[in-house]
C-alpha atoms as a PDB file:
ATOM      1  CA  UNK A   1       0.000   0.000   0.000  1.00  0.00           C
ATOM      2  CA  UNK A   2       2.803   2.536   0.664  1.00  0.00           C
ATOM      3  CA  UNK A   3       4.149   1.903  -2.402  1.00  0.00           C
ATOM      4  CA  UNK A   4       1.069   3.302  -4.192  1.00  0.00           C
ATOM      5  CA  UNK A   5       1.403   6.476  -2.198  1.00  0.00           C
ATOM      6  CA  UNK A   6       4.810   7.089  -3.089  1.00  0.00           C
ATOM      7  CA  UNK A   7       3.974   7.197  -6.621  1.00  0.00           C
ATOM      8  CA  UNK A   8       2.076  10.754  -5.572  1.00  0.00           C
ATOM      9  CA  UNK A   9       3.391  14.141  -4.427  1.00  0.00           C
ATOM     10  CA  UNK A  10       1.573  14.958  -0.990  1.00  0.00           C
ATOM     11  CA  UNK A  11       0.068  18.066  -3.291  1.00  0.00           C
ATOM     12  CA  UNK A  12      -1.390  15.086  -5.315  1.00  0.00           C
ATOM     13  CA  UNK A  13      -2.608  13.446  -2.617  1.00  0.00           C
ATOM     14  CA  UNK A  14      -3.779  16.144  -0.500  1.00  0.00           C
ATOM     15  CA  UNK A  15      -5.833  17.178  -4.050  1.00  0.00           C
ATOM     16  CA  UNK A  16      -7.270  13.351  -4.556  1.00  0.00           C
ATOM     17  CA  UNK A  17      -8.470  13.820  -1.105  1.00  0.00           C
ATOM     18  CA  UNK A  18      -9.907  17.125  -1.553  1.00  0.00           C
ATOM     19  CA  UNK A  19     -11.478  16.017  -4.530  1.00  0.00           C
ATOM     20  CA  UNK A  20     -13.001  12.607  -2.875  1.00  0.00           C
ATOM     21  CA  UNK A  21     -14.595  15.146   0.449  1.00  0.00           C
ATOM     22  CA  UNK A  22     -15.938  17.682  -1.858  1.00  0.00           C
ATOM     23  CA  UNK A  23     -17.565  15.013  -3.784  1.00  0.00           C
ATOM     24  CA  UNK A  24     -18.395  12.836  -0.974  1.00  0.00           C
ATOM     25  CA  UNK A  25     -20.267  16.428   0.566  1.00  0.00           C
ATOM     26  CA  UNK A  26     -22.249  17.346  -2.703  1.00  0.00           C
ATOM     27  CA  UNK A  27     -23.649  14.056  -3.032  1.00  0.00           C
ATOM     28  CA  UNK A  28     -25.223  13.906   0.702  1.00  0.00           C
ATOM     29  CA  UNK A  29     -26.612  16.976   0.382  1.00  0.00           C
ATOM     30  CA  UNK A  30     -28.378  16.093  -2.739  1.00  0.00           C
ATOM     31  CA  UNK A  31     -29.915  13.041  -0.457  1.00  0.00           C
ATOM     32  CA  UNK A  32     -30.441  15.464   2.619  1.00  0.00           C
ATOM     33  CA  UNK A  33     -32.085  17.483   0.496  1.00  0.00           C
ATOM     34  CA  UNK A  34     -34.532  14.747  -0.866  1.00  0.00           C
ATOM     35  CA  UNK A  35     -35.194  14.090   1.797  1.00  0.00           C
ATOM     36  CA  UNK A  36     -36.053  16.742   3.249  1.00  0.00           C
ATOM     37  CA  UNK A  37     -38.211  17.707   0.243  1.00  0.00           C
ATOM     38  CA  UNK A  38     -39.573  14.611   0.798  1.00  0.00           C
ATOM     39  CA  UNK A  39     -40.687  15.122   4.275  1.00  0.00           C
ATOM     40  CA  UNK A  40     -41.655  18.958   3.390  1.00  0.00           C
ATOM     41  CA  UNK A  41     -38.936  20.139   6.164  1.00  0.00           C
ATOM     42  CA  UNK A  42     -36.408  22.999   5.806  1.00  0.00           C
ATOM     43  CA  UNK A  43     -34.264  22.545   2.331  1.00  0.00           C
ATOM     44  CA  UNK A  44     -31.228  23.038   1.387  1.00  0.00           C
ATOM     45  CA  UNK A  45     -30.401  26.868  -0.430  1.00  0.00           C
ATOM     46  CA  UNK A  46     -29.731  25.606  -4.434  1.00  0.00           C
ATOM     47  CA  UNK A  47     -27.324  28.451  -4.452  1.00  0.00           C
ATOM     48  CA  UNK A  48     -25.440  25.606  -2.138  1.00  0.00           C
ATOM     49  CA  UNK A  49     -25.626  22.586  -4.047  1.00  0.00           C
ATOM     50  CA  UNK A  50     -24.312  25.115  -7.003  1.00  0.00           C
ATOM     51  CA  UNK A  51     -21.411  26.288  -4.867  1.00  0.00           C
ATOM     52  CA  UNK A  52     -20.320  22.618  -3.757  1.00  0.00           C
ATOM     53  CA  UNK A  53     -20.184  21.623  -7.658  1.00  0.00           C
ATOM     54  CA  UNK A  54     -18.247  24.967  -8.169  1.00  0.00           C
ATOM     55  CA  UNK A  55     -15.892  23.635  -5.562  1.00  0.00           C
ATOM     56  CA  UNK A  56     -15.233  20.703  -7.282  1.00  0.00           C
ATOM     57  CA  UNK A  57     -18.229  18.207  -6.550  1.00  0.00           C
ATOM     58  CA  UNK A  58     -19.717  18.419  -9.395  1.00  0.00           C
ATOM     59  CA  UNK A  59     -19.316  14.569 -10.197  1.00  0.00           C
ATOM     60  CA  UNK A  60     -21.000  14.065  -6.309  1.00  0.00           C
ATOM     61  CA  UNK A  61     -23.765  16.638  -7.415  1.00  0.00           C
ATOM     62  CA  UNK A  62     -24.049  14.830 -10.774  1.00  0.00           C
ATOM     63  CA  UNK A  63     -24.146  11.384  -9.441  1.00  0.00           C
ATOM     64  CA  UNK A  64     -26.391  12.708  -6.312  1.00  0.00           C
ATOM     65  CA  UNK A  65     -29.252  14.097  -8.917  1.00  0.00           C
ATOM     66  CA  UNK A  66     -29.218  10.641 -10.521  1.00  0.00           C
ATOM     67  CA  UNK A  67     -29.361   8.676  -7.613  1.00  0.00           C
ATOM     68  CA  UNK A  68     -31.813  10.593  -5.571  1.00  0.00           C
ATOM     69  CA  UNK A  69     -33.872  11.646  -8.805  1.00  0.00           C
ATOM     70  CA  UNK A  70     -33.790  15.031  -7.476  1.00  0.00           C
ATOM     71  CA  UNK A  71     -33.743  18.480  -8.996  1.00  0.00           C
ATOM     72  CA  UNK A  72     -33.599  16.831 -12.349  1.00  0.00           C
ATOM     73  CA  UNK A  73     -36.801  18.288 -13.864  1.00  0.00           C
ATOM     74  CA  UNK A  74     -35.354  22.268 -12.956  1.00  0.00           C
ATOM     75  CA  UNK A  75     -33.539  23.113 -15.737  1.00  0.00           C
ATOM     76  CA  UNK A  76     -30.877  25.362 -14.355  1.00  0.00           C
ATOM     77  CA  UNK A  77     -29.726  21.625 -12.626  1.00  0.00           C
ATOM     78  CA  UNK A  78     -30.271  19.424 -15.778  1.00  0.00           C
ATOM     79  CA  UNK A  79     -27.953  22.030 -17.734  1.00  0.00           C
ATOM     80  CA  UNK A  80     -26.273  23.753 -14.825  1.00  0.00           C
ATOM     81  CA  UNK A  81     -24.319  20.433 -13.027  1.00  0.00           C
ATOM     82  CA  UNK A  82     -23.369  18.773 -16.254  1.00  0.00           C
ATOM     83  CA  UNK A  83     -21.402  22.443 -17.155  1.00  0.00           C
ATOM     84  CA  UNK A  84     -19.692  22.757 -14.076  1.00  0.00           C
ATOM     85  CA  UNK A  85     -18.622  19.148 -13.831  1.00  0.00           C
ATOM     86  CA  UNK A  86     -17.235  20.148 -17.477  1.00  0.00           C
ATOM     87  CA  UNK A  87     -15.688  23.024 -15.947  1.00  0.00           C
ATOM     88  CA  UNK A  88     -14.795  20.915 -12.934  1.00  0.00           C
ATOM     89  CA  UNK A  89     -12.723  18.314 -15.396  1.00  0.00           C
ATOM     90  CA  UNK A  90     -11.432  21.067 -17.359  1.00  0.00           C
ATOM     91  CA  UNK A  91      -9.514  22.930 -13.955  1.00  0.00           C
ATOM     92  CA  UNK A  92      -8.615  19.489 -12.744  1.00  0.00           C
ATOM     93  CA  UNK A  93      -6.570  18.709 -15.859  1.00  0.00           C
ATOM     94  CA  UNK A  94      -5.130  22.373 -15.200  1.00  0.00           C
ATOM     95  CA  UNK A  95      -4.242  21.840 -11.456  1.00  0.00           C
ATOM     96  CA  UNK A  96      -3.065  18.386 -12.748  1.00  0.00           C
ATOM     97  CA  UNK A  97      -0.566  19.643 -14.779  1.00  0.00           C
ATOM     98  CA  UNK A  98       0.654  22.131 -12.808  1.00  0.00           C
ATOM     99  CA  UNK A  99       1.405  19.815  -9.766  1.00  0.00           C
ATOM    100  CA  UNK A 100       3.318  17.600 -11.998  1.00  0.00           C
END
């Protein structure tokens, strides 16, 4: 196992694990939210889920709308996620590249 560390920068690493908690957050809150709509409680601000995709969970929000079947009938979502997670791929190639 250490052996596949080594083969990473900490920078690299510290990203991957960025990238897996960002994800990891967007898609919850796409269930919380569900859930919540679900149960007509309290929901979660969409200016939020749009944020934590602009952070770089866009493949969590992504995966979270498809899993949870939620938000996928408002069109800012069904165009808005699948952009940023283009965006999202597009700066991670950049920030990539640069650590390397």
């Amino acid at each position: 196992m250490m052996k596949f560390f080594s083969l990473f920068t900490t920078k690299e690493i510290i990203f991957l694990i960025y990238l897996l908690i960002i994800n990891t957050v967007s898609f919850t809150y796409f269930g919380i939210d569900k859930q919540k709509s679900k149960q007509d409680k309290w929901r979660t601000k969409e200016s939020v889920l749009f944020i934590l995709s602009i952070l770089g969970g866009a493949s969590g929000s992504l995966i979270g709308m498809v899993v949870f079947h939620h938000k996928i009938s408002k069109k800012k979502f069904y165009i808005g996620i699948p952009l940023i997670f283009l965006l999202n791929k597009i700066m991670k190639l950049i920030i990539i590249a640069y650590l390397l």
